[in-house]
PDB file of N, CA and C in Angstrom:
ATOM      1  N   UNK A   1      18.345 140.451 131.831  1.00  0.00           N
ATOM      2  CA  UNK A   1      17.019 140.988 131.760  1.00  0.00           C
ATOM      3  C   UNK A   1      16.065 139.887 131.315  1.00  0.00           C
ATOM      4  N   UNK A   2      14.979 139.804 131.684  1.00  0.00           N
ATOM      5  CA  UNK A   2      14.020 139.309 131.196  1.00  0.00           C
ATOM      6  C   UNK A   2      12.701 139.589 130.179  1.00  0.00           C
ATOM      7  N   UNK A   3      11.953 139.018 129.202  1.00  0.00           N
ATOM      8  CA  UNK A   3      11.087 139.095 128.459  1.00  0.00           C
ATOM      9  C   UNK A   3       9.949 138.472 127.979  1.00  0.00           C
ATOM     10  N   UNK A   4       9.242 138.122 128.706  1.00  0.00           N
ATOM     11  CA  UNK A   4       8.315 137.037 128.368  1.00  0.00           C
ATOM     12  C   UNK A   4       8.897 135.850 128.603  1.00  0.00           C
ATOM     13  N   UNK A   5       9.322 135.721 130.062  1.00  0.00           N
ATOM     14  CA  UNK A   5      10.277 134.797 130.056  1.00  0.00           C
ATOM     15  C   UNK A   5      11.520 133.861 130.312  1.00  0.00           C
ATOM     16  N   UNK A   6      11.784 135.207 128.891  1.00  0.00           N
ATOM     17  CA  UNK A   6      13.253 134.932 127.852  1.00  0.00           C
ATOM     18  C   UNK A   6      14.143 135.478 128.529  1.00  0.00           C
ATOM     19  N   UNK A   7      15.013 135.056 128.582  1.00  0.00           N
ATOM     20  CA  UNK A   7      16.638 135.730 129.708  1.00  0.00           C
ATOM     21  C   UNK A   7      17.488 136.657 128.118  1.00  0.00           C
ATOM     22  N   UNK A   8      17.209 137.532 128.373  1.00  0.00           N
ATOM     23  CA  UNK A   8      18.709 138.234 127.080  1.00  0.00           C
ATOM     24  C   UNK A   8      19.939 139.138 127.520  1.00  0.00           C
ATOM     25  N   UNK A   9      20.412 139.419 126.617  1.00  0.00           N
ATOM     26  CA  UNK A   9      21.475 140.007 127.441  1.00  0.00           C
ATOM     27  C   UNK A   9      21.415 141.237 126.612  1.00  0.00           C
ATOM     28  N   UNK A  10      22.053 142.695 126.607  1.00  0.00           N
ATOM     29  CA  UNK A  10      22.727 143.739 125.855  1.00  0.00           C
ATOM     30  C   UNK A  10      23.510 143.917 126.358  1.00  0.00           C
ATOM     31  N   UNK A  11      24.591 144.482 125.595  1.00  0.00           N
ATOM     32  CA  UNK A  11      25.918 144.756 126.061  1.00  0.00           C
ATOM     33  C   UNK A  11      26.969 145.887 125.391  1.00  0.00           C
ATOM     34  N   UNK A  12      27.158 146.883 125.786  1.00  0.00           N
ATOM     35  CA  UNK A  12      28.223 147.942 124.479  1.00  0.00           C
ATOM     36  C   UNK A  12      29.012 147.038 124.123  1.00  0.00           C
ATOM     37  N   UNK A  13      29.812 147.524 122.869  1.00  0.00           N
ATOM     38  CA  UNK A  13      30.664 146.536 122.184  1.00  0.00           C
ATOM     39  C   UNK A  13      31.864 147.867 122.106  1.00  0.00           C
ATOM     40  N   UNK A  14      32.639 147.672 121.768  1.00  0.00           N
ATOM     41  CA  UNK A  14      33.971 148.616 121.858  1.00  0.00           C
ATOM     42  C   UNK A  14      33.737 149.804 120.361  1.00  0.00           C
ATOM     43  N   UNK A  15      32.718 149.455 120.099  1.00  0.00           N
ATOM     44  CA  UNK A  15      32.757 150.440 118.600  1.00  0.00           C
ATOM     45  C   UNK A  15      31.381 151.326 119.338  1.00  0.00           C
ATOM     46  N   UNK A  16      31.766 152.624 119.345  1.00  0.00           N
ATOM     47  CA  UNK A  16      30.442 153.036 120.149  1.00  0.00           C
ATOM     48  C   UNK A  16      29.044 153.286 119.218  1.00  0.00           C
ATOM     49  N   UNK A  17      28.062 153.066 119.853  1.00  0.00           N
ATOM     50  CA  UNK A  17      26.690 152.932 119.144  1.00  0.00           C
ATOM     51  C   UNK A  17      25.912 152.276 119.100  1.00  0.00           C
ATOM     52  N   UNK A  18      27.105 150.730 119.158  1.00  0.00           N
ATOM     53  CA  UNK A  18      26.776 149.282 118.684  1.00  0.00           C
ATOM     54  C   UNK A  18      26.641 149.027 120.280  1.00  0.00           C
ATOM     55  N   UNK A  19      25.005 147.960 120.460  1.00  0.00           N
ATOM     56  CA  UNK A  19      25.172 147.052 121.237  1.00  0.00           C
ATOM     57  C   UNK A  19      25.247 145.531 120.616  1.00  0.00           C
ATOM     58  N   UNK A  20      25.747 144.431 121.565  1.00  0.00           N
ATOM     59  CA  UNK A  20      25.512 143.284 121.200  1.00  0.00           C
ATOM     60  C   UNK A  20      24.491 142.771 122.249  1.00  0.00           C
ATOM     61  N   UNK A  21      24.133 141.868 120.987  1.00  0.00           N
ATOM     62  CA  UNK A  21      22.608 141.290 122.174  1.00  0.00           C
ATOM     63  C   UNK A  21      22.993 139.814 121.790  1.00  0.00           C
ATOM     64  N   UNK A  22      22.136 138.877 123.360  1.00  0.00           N
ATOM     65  CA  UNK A  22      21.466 137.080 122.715  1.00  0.00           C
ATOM     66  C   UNK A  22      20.514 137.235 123.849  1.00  0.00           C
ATOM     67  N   UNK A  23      19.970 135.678 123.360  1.00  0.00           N
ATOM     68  CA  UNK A  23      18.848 135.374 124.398  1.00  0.00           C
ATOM     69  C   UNK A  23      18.471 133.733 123.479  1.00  0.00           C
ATOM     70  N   UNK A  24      17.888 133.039 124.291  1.00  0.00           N
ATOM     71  CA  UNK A  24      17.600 131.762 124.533  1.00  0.00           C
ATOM     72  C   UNK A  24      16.298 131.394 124.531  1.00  0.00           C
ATOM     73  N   UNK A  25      15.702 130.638 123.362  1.00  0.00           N
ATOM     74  CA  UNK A  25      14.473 130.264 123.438  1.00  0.00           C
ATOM     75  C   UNK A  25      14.719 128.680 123.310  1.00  0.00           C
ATOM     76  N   UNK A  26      14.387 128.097 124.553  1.00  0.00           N
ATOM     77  CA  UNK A  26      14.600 126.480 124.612  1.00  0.00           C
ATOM     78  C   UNK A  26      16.200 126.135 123.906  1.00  0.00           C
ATOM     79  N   UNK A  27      16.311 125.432 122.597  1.00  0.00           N
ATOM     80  CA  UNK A  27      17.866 124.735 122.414  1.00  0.00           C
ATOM     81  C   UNK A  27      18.444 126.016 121.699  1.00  0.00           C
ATOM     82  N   UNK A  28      17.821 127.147 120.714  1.00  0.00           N
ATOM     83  CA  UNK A  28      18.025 127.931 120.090  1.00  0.00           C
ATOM     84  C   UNK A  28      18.623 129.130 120.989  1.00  0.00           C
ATOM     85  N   UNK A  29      20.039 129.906 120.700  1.00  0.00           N
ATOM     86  CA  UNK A  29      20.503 131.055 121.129  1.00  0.00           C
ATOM     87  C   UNK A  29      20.824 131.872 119.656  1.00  0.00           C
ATOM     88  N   UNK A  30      19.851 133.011 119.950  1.00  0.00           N
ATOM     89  CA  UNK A  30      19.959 134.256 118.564  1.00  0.00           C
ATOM     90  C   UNK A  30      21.072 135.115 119.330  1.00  0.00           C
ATOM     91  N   UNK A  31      21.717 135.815 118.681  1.00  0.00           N
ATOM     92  CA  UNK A  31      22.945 136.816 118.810  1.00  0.00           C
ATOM     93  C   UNK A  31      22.839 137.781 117.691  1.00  0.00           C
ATOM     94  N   UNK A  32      23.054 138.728 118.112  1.00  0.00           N
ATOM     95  CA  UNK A  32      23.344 139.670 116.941  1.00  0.00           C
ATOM     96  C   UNK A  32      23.489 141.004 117.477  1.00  0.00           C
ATOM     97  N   UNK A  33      23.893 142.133 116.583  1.00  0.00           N
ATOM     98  CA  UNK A  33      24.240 143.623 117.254  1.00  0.00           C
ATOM     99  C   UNK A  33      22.811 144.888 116.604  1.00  0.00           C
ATOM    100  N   UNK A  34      22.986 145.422 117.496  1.00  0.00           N
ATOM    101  CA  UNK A  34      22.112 146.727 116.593  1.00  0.00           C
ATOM    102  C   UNK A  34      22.698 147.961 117.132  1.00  0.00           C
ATOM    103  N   UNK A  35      22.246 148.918 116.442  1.00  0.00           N
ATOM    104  CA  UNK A  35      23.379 150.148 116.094  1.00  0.00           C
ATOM    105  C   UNK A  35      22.235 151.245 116.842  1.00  0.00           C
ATOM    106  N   UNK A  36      22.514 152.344 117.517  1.00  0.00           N
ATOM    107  CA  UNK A  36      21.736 152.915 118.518  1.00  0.00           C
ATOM    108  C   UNK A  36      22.695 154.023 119.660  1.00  0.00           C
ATOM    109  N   UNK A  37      22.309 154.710 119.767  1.00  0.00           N
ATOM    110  CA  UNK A  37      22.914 155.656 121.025  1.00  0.00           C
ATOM    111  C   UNK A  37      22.261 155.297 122.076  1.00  0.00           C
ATOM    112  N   UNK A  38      21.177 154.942 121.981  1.00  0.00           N
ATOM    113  CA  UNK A  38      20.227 155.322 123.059  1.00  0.00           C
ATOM    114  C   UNK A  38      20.145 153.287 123.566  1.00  0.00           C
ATOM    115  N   UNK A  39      20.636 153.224 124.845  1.00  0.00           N
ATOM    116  CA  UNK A  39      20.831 151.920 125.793  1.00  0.00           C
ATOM    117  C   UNK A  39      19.157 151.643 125.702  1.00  0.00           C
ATOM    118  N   UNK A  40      18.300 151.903 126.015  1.00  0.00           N
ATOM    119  CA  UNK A  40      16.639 151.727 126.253  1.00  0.00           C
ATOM    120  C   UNK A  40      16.202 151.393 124.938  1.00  0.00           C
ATOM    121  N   UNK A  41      16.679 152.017 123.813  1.00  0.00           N
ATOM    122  CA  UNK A  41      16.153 151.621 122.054  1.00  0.00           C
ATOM    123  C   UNK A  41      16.865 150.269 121.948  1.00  0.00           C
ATOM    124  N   UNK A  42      18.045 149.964 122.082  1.00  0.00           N
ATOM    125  CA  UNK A  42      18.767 148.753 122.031  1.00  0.00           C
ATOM    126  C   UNK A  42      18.172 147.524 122.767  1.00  0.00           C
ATOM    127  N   UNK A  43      17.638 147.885 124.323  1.00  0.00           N
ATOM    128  CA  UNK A  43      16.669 147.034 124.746  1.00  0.00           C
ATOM    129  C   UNK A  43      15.603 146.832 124.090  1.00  0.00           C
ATOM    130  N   UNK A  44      14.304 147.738 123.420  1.00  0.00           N
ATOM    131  CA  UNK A  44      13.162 147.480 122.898  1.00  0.00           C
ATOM    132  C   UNK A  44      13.273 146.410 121.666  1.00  0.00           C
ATOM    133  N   UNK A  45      14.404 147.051 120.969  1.00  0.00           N
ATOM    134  CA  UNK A  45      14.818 145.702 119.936  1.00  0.00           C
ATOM    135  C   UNK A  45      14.358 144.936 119.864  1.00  0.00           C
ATOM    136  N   UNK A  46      15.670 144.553 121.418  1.00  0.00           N
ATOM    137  CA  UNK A  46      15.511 142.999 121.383  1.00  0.00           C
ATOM    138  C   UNK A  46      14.556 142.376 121.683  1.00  0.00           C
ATOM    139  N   UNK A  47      13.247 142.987 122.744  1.00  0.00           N
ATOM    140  CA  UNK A  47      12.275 142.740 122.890  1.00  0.00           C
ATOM    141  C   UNK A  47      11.362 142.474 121.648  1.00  0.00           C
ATOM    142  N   UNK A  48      11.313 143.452 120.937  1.00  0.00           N
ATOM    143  CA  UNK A  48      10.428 143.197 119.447  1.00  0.00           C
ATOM    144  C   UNK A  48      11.071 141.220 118.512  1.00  0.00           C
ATOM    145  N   UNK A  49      12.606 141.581 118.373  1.00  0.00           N
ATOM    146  CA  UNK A  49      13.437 140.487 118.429  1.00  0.00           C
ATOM    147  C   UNK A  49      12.466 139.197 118.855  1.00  0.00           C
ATOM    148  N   UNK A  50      12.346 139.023 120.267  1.00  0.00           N
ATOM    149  CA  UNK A  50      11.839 138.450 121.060  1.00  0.00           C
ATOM    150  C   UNK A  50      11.273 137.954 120.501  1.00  0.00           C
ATOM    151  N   UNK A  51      10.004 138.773 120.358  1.00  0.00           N
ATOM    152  CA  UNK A  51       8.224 138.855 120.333  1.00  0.00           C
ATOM    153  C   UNK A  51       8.330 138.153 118.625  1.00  0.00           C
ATOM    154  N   UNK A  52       8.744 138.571 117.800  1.00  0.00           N
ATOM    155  CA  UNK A  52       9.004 138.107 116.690  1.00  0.00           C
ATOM    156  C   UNK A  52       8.915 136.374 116.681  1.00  0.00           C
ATOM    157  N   UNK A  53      10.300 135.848 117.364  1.00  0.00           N
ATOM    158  CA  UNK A  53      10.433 134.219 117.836  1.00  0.00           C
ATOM    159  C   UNK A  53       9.297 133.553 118.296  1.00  0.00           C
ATOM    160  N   UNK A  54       8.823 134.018 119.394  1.00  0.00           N
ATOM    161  CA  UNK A  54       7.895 133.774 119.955  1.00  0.00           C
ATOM    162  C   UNK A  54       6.617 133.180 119.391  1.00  0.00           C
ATOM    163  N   UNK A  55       6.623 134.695 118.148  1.00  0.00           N
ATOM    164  CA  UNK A  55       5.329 134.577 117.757  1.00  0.00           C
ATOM    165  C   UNK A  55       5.436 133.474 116.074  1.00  0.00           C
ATOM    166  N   UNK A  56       6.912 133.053 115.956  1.00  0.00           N
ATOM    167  CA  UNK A  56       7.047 132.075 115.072  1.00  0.00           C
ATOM    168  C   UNK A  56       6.685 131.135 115.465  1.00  0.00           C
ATOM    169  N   UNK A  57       7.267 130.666 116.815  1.00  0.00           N
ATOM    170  CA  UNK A  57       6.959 129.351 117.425  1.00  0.00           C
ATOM    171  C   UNK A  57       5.916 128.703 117.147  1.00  0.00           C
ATOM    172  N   UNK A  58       4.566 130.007 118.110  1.00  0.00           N
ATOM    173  CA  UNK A  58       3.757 129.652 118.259  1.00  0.00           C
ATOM    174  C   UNK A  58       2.684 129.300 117.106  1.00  0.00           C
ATOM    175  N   UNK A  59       3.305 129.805 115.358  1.00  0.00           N
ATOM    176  CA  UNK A  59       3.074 129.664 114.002  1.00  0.00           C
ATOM    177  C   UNK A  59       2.989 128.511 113.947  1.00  0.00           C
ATOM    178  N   UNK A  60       4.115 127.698 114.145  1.00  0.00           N
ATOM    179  CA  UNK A  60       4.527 126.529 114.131  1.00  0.00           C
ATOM    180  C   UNK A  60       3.948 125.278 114.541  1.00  0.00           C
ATOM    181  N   UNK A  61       3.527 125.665 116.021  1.00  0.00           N
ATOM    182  CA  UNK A  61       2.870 124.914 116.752  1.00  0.00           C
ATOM    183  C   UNK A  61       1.813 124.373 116.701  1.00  0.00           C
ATOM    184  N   UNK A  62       1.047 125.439 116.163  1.00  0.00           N
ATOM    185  CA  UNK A  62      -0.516 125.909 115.770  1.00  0.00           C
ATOM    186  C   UNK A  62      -1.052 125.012 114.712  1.00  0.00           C
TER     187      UNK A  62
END
């Protein structure tokens, strides 16, 4: 999937609830899981996730 972008992934993990997520901003890959029934809440996450990085970067930059 894509995000501004950003290529990420979600994925069920064998414990049900849990997805695992990453995604790639330039040399940096974040990973991590979030806990959820709902496949579409697990996506927004990571999007917020995202938007979060993003909006460090651009802290940074500035």
């Amino acid at each position: 999937m894509n995000h501004r972008g950003v290529e990420f992934t979600v994925a069920k993990t064998a414990i049900p609830g849990v997805w695992q997520w990453q995604f790639r901003i330039g040399d940096q890959i974040k990973t991590g899981k979030t806990e959820t029934k709902i496949d579409l809440l697990a996506i927004r996450r990571v999007q917020l996730r995202i938007d979060r990085e993003l909006k460090a970067i651009e802290r940074k930059t500035a």
